[in-house]
C-alpha atoms as a PDB file:
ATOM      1  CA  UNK A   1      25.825 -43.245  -7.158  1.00  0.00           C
ATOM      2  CA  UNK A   2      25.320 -39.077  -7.799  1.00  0.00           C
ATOM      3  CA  UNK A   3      23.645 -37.068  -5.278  1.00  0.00           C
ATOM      4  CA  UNK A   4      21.739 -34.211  -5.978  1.00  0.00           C
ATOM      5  CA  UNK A   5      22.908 -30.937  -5.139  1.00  0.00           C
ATOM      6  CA  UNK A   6      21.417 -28.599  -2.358  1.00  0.00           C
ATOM      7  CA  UNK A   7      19.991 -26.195  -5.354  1.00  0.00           C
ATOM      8  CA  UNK A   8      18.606 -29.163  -7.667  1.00  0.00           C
ATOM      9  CA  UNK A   9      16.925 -30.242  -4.348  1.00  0.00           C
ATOM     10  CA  UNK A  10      15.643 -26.516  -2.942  1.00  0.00           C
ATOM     11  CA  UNK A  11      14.643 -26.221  -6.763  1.00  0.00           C
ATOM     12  CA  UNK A  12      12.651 -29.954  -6.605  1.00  0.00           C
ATOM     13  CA  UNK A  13      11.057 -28.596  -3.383  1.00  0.00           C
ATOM     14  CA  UNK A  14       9.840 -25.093  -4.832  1.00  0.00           C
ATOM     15  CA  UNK A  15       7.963 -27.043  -7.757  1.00  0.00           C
ATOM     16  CA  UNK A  16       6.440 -29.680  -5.112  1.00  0.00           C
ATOM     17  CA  UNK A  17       5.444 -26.636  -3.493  1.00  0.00           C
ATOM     18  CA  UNK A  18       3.851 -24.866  -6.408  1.00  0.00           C
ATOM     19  CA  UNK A  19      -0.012 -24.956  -5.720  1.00  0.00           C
ATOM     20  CA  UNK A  20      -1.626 -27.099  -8.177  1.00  0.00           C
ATOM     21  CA  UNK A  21      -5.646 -26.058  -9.052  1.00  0.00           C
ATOM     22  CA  UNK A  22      -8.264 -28.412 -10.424  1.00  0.00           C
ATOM     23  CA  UNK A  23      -9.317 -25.653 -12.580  1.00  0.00           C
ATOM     24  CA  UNK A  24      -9.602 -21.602 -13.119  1.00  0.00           C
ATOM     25  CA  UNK A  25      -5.674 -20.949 -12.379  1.00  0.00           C
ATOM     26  CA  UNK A  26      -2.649 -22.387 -13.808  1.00  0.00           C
ATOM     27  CA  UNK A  27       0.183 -21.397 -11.577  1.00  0.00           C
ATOM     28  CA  UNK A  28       3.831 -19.378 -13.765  1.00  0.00           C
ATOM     29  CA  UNK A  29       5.883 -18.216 -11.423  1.00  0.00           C
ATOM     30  CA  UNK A  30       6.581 -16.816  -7.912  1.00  0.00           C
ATOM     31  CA  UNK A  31       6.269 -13.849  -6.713  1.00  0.00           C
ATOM     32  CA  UNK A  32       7.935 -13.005  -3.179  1.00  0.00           C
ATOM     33  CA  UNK A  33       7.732 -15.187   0.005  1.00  0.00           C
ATOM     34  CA  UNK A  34       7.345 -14.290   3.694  1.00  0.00           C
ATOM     35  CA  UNK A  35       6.208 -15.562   7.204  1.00  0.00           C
ATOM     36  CA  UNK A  36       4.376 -18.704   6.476  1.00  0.00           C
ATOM     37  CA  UNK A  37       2.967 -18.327   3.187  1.00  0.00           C
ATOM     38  CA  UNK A  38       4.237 -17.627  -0.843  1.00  0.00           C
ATOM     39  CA  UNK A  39       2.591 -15.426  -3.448  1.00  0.00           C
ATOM     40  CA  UNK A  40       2.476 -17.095  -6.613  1.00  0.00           C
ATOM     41  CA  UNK A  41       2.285 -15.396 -10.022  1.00  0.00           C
ATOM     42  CA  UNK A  42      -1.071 -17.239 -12.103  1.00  0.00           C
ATOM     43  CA  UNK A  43      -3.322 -17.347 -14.797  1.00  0.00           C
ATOM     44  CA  UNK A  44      -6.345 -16.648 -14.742  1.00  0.00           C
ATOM     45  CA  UNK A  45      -7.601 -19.057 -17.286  1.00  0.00           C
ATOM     46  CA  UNK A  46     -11.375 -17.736 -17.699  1.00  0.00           C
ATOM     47  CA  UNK A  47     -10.724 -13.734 -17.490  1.00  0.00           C
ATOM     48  CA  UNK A  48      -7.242 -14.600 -19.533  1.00  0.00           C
ATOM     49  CA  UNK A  49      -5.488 -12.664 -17.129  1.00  0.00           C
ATOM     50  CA  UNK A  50      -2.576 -12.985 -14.807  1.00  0.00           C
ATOM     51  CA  UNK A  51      -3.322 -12.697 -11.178  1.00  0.00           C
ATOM     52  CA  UNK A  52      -1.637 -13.409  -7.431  1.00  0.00           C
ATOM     53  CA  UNK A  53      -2.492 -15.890  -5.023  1.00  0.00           C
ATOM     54  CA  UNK A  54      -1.231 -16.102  -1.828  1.00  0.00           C
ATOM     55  CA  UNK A  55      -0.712 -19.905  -0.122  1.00  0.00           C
ATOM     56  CA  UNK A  56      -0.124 -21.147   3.052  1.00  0.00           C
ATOM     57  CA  UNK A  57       3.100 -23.243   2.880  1.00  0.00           C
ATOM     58  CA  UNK A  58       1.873 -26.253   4.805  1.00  0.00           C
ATOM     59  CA  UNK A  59      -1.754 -27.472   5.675  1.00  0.00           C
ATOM     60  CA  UNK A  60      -1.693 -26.934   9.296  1.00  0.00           C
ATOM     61  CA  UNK A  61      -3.760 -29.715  10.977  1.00  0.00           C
ATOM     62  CA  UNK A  62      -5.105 -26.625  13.784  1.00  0.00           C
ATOM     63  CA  UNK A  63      -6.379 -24.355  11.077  1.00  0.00           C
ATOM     64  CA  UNK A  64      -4.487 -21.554  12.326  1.00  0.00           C
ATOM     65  CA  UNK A  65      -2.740 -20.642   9.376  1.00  0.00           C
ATOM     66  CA  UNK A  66      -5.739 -20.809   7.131  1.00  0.00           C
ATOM     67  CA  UNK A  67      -7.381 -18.821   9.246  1.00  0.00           C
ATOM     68  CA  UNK A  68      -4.743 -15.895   9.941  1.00  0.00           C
ATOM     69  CA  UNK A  69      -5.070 -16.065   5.489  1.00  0.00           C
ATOM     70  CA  UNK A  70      -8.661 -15.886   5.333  1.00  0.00           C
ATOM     71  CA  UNK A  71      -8.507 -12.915   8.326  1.00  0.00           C
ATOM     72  CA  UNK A  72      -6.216 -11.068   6.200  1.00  0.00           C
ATOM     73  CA  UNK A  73      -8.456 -11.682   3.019  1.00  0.00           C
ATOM     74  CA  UNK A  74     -11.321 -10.434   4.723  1.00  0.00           C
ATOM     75  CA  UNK A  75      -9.377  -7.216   5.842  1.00  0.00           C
ATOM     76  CA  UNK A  76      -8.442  -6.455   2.328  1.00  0.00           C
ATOM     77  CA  UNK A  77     -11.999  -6.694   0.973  1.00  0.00           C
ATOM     78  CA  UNK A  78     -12.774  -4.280   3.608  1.00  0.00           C
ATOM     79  CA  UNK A  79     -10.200  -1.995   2.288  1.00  0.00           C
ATOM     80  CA  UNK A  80     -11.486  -0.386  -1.326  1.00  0.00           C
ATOM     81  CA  UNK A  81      -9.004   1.859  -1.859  1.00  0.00           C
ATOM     82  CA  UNK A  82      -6.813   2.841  -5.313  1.00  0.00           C
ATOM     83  CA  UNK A  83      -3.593   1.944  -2.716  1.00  0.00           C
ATOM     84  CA  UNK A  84      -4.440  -1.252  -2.030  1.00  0.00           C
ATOM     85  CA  UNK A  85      -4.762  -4.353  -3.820  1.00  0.00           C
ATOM     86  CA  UNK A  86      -8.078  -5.765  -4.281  1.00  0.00           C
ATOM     87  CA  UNK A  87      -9.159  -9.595  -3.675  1.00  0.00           C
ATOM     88  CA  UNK A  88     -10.797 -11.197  -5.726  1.00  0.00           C
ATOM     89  CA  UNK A  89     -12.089 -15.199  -4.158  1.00  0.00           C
ATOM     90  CA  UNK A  90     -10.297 -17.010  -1.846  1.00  0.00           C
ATOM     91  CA  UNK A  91     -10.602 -20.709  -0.919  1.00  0.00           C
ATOM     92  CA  UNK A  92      -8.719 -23.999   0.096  1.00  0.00           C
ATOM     93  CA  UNK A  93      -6.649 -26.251  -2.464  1.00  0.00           C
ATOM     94  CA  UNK A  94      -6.815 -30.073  -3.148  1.00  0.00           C
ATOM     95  CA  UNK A  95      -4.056 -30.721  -0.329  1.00  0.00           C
ATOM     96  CA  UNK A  96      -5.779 -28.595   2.214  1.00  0.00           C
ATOM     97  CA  UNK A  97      -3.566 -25.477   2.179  1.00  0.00           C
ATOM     98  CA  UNK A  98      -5.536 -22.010   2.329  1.00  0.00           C
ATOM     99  CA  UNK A  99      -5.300 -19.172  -0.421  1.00  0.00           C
ATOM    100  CA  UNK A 100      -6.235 -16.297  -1.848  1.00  0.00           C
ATOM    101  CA  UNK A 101      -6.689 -14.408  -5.448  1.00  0.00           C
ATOM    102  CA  UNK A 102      -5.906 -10.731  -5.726  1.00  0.00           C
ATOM    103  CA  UNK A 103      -4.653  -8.128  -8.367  1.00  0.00           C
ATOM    104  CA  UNK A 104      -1.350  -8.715  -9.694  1.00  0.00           C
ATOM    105  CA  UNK A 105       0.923  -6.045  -8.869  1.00  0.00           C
ATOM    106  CA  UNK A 106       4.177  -5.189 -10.321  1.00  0.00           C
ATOM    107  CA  UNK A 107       6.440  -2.475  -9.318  1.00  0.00           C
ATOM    108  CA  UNK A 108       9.677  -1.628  -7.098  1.00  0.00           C
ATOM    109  CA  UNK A 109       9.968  -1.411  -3.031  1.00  0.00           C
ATOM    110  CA  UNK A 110       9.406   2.428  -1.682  1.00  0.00           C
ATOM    111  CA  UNK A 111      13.452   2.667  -1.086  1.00  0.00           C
ATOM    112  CA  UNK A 112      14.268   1.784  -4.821  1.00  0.00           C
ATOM    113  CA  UNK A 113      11.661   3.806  -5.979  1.00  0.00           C
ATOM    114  CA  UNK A 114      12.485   7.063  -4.209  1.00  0.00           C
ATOM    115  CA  UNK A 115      16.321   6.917  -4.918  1.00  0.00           C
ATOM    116  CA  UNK A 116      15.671   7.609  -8.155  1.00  0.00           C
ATOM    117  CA  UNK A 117      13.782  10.748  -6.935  1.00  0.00           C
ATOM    118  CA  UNK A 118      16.438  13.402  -6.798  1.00  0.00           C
ATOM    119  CA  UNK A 119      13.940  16.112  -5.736  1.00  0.00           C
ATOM    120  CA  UNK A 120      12.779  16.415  -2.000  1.00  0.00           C
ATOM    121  CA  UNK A 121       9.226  17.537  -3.300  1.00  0.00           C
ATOM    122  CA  UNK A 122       9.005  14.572  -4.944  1.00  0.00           C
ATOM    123  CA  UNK A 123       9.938  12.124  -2.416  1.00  0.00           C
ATOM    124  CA  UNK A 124       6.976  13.952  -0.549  1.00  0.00           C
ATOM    125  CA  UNK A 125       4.193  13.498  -2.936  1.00  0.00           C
ATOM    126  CA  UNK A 126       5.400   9.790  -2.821  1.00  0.00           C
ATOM    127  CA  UNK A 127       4.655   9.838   0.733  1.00  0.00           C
ATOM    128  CA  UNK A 128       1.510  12.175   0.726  1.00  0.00           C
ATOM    129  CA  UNK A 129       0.064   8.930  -1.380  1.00  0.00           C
ATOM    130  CA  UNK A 130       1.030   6.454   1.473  1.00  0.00           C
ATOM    131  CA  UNK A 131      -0.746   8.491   3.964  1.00  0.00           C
ATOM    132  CA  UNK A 132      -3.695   9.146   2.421  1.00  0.00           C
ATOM    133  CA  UNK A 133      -3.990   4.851   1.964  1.00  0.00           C
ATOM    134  CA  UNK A 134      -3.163   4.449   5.231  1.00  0.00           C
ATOM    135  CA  UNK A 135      -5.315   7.104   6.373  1.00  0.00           C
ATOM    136  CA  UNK A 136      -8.591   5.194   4.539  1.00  0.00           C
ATOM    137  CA  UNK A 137      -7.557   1.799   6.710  1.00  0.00           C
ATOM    138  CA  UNK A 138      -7.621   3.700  10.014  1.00  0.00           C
ATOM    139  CA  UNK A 139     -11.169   5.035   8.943  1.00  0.00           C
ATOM    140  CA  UNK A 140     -12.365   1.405   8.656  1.00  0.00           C
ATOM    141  CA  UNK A 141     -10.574   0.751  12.322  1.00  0.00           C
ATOM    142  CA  UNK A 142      -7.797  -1.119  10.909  1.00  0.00           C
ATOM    143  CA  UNK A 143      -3.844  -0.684  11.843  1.00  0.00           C
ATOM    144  CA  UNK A 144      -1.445  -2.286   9.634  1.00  0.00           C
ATOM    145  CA  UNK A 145       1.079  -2.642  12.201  1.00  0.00           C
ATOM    146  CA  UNK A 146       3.774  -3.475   9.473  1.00  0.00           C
ATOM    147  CA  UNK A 147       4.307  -0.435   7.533  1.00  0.00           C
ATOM    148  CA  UNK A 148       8.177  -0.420   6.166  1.00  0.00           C
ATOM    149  CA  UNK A 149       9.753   0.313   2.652  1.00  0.00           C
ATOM    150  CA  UNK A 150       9.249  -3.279   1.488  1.00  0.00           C
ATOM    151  CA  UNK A 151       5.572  -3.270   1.963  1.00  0.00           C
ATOM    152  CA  UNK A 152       5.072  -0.203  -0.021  1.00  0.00           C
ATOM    153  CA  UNK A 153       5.401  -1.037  -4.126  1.00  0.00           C
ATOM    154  CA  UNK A 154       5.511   1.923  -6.625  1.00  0.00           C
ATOM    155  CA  UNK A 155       4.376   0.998 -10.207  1.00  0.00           C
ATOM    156  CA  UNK A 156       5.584   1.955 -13.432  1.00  0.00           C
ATOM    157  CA  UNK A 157       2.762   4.480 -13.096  1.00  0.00           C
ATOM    158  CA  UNK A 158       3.579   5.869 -10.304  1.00  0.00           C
ATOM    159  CA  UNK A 159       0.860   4.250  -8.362  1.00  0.00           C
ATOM    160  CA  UNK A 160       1.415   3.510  -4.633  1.00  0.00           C
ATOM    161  CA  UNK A 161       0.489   0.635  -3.018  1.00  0.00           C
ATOM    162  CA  UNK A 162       0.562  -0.497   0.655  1.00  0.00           C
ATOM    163  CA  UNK A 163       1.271  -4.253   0.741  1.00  0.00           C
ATOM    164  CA  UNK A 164       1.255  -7.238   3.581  1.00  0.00           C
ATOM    165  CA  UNK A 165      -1.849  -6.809   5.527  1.00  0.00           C
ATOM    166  CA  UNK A 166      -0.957  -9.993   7.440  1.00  0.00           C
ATOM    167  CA  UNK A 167      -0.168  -8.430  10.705  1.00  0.00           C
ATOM    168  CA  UNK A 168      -3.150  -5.905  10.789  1.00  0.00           C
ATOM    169  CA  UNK A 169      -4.876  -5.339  13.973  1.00  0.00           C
ATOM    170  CA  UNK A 170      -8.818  -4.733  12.899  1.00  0.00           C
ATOM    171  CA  UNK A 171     -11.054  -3.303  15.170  1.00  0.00           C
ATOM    172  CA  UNK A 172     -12.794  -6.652  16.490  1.00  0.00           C
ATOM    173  CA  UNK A 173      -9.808  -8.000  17.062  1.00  0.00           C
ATOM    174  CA  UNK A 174      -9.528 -11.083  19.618  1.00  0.00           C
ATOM    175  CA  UNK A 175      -7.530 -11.071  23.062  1.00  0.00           C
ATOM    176  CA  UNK A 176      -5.937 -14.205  22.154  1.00  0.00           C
ATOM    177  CA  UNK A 177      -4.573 -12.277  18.782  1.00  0.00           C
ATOM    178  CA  UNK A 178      -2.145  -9.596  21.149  1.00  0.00           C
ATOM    179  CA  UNK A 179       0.906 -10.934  20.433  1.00  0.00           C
ATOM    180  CA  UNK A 180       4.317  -9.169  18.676  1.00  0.00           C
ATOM    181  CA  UNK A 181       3.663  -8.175  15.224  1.00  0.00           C
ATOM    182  CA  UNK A 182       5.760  -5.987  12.941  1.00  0.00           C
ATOM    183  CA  UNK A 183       9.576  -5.166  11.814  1.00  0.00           C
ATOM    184  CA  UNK A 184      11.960  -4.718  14.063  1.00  0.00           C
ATOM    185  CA  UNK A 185      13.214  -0.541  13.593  1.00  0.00           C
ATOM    186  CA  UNK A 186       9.857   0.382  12.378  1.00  0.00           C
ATOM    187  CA  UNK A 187       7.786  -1.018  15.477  1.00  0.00           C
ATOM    188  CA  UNK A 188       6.626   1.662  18.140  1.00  0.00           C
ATOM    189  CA  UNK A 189       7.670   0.639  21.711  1.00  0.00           C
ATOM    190  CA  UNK A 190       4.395  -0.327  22.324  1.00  0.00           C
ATOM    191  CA  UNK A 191       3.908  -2.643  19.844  1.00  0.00           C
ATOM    192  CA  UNK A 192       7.112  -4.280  20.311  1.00  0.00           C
ATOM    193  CA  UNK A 193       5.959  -5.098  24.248  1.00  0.00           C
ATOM    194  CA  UNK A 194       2.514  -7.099  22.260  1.00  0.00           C
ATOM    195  CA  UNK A 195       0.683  -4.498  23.673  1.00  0.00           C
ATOM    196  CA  UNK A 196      -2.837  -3.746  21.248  1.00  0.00           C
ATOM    197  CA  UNK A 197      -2.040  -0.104  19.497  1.00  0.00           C
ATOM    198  CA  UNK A 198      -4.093   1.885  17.743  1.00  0.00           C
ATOM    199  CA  UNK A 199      -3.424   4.800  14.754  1.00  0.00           C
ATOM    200  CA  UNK A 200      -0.225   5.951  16.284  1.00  0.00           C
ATOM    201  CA  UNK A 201       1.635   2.736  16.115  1.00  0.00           C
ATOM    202  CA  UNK A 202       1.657   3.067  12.296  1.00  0.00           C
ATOM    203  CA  UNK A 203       2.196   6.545  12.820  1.00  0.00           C
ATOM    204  CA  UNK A 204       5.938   5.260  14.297  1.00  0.00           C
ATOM    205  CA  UNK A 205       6.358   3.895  11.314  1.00  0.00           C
ATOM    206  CA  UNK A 206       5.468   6.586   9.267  1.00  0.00           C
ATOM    207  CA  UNK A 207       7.597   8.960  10.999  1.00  0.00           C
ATOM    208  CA  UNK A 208      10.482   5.916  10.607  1.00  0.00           C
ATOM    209  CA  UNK A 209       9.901   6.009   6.630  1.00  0.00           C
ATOM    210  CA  UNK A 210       9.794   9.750   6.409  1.00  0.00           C
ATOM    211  CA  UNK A 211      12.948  10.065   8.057  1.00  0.00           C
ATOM    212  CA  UNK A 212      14.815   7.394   4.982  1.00  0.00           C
ATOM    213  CA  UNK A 213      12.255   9.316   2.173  1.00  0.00           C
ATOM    214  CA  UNK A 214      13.941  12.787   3.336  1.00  0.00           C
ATOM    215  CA  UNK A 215      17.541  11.810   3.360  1.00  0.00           C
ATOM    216  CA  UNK A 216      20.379  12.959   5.917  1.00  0.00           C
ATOM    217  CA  UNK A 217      20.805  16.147   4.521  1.00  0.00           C
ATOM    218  CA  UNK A 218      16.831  17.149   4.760  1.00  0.00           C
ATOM    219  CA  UNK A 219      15.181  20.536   6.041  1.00  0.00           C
ATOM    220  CA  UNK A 220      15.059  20.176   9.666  1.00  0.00           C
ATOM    221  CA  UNK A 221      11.247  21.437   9.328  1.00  0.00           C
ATOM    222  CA  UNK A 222      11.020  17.551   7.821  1.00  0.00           C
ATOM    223  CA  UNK A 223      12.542  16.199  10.395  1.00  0.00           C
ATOM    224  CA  UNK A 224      11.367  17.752  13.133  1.00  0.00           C
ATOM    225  CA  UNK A 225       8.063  16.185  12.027  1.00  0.00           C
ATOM    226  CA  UNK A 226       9.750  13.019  11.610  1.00  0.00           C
ATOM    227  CA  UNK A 227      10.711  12.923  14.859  1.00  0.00           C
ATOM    228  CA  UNK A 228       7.521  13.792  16.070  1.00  0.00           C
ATOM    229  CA  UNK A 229       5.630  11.004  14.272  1.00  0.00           C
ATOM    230  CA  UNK A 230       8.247   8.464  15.557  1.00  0.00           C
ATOM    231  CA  UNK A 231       8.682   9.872  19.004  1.00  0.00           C
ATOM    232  CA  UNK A 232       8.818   6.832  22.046  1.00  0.00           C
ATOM    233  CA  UNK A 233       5.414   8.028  23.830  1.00  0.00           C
ATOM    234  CA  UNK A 234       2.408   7.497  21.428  1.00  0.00           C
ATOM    235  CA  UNK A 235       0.894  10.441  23.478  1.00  0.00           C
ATOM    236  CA  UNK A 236       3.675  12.777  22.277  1.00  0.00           C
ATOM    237  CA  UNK A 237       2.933  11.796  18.697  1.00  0.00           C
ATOM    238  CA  UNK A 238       0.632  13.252  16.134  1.00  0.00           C
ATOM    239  CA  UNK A 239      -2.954  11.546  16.996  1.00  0.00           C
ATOM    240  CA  UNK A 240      -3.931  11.075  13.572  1.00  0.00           C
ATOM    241  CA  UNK A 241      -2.218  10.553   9.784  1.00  0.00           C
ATOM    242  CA  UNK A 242      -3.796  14.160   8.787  1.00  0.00           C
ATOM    243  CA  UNK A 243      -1.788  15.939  11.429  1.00  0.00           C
ATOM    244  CA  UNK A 244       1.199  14.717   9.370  1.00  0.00           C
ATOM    245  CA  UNK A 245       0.004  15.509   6.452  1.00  0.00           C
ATOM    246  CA  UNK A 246      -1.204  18.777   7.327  1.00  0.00           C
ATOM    247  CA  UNK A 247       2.053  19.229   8.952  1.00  0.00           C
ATOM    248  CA  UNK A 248       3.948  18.596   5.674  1.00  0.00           C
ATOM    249  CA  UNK A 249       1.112  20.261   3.450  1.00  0.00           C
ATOM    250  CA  UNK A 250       2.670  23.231   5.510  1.00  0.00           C
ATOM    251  CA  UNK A 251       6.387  23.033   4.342  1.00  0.00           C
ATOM    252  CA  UNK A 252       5.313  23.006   1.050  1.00  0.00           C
ATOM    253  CA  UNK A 253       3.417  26.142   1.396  1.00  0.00           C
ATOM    254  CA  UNK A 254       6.783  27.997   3.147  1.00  0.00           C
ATOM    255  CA  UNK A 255       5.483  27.949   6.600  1.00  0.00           C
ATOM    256  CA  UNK A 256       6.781  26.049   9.814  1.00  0.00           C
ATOM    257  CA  UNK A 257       5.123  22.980  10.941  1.00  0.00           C
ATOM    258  CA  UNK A 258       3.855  23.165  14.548  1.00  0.00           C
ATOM    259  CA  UNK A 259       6.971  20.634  15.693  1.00  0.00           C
ATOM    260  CA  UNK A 260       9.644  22.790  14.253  1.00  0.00           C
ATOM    261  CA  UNK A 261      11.128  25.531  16.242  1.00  0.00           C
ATOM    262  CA  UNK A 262      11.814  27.990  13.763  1.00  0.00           C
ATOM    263  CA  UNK A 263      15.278  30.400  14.598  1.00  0.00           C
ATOM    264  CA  UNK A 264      14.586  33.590  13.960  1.00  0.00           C
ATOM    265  CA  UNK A 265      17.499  34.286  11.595  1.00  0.00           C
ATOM    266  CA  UNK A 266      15.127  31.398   9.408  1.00  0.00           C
ATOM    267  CA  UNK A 267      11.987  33.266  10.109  1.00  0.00           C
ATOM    268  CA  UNK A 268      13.304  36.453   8.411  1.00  0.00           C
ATOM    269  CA  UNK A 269      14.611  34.179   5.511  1.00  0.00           C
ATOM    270  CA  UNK A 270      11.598  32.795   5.014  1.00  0.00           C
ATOM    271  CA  UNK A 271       9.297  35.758   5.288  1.00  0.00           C
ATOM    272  CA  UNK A 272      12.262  37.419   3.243  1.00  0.00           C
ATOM    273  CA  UNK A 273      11.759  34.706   0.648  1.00  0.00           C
ATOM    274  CA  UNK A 274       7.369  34.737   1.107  1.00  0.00           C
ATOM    275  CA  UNK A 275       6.867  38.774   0.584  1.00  0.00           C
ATOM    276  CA  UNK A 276       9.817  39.256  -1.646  1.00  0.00           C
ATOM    277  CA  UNK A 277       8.728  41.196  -4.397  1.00  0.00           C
ATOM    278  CA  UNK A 278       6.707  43.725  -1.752  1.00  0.00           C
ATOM    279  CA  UNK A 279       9.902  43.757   0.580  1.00  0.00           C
ATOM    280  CA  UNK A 280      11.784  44.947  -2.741  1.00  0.00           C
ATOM    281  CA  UNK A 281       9.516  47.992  -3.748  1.00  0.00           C
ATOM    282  CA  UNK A 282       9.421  49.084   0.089  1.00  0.00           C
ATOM    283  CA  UNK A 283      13.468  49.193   0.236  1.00  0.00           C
ATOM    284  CA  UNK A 284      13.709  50.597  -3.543  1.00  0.00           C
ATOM    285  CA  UNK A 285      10.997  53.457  -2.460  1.00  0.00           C
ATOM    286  CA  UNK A 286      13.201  53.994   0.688  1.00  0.00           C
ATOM    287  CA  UNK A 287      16.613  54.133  -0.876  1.00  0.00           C
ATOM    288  CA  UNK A 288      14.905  56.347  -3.516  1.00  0.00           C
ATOM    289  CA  UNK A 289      13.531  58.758  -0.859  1.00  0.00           C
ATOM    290  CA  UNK A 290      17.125  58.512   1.147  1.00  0.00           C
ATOM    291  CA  UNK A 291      18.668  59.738  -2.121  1.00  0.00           C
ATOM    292  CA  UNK A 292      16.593  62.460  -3.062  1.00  0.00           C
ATOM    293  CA  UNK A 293      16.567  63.759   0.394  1.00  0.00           C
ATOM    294  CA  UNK A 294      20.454  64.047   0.322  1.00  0.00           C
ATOM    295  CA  UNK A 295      20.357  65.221  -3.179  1.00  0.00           C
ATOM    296  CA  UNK A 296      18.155  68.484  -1.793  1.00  0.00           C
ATOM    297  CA  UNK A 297      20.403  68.770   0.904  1.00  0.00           C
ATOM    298  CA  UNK A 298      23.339  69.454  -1.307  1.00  0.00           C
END
């Protein structure tokens, strides 16, 4: 008698698992799995395109699951931004488990991506395009609550997206529905006690990301707003995302940000560095004037 091996069985379970459709979708690969669900890779036989779905695992004879999928479907449609990926149907398969269509996205996890950034300017403009999405979903009242390195893709293109919408807090959110939610490191105090946030939780976060986007050896102007996006008191955070990004908009323009005390050894540098070219002429003029002056005196 043989006996299967643990991988031919895990392997005999993944295909058991694979969804199968009556029609529309024919199921190719998978695509990442997490919490209580898998996102499948598909074909989308009438548009002859490929697509993802997300599944539930296992039917779940209380509905909760389905409806946690469908909650976070219904988010996403809400959500019609260039940053984050669009659903298109959602519904429930022959065996009962919930899913949902969406776009098909292909790229690499924010940390991969900006490692091969050598440039802190460009690391920055990486994360100026993560704030602005995030921005948009706290303008519809929605928190993500789950904003970490592996939830942020960058395509081949460059183009940003903000994944895993699973844990988001909308704005008619139930009492029942306060519970812990989130990564641990990239939670806000707050959050981590179940407490219901608001903005500044995913501010945390931010402020978390910014700080592995900027590298150990960063400007301390970057950090310093680092720290103040991820700081333990949400009231001694920024209130909104445009603070930050106002706040950054400023080190690229060669000013301080309001967080960073700036020495005064810095301050000349910087002013040095600002007004060079008219701080050059006023000291040429000078030592010009200083040498004729001693050349009459002789």
């Amino acid at each position: 008698m043989s006996f299967l091996s643990d991988t031919a069985i895990a392997r005999l379970c993944e295909a058991a698992a694979w969804p199968g459709f009556e029609s529309g979708f024919t199921v190719t690969g998978v695509a990442g799995r997490g919490g209580s669900a898998t996102v499948y890779v598909a074909r989308d036989e009438a548009l002859h395109r490929e697509v993802a779905i997300k599944v539930v695992d296992v039917p779940d004879r209380d509905g909760r699951a389905a409806a946690r999928l469908a909650r976070e479907a219904l988010i996403l449609a809400r959500l019609d931004h260039p940053g984050i990926v669009p659903v298109h149907a959602q519904g429930v398969l022959p065996d009962g488990r919930a899913y949902y269509v969406m776009k098909l996205v292909r790229g690499r996890p924010l940390d991969r991506a900006a490692a091969e950034l050598q440039a802190l300017p460009d690391r920055l403009a990486l994360f100026a395009r993560i704030l602005d999405t995030v921005a948009f979903a706290h303008a519809q009242g929605i928190v993500h609550r789950d904003l970490k390195p592996a939830n942020i893709l960058v395509g081949g293109w460059g183009d940003v997206y903000v994944m895993d919408w699973g844990a988001a807090q909308a704005d008619t959110v139930a009492e029942h529905e306060r519970v812990v939610a989130g990564t641990p490191g990239f939670m806000a105090p707050e959050q981590e006690r179940g407490e219901m946030v608001d903005e500044r939780a995913d501010i945390f976060a931010l402020g978390t990301i910014l700080k592995g986007l900027a590298g150990a050896d960063a400007p301390p102007a970057v950090l310093a707003v680092a720290d103040k996006a991820s700081a333990a008191e949400p009231a001694a955070r920024y209130a909104r995302i445009a603070d930050v990004a106002d706040e950054l908009n400023r080190f690229r323009d060669g000013l301080p940000p309001s967080a960073y005390r700036e020495p005064a050894a810095e301050r000349l540098l910087r002013l040095y560095r600002r007004y060079e070219l008219p701080v050059l002429l006023v000291l040429a003029y000078v030592l010009m004037r200083a040498g004729l002056l001693l050349w009459i005196g002789y």
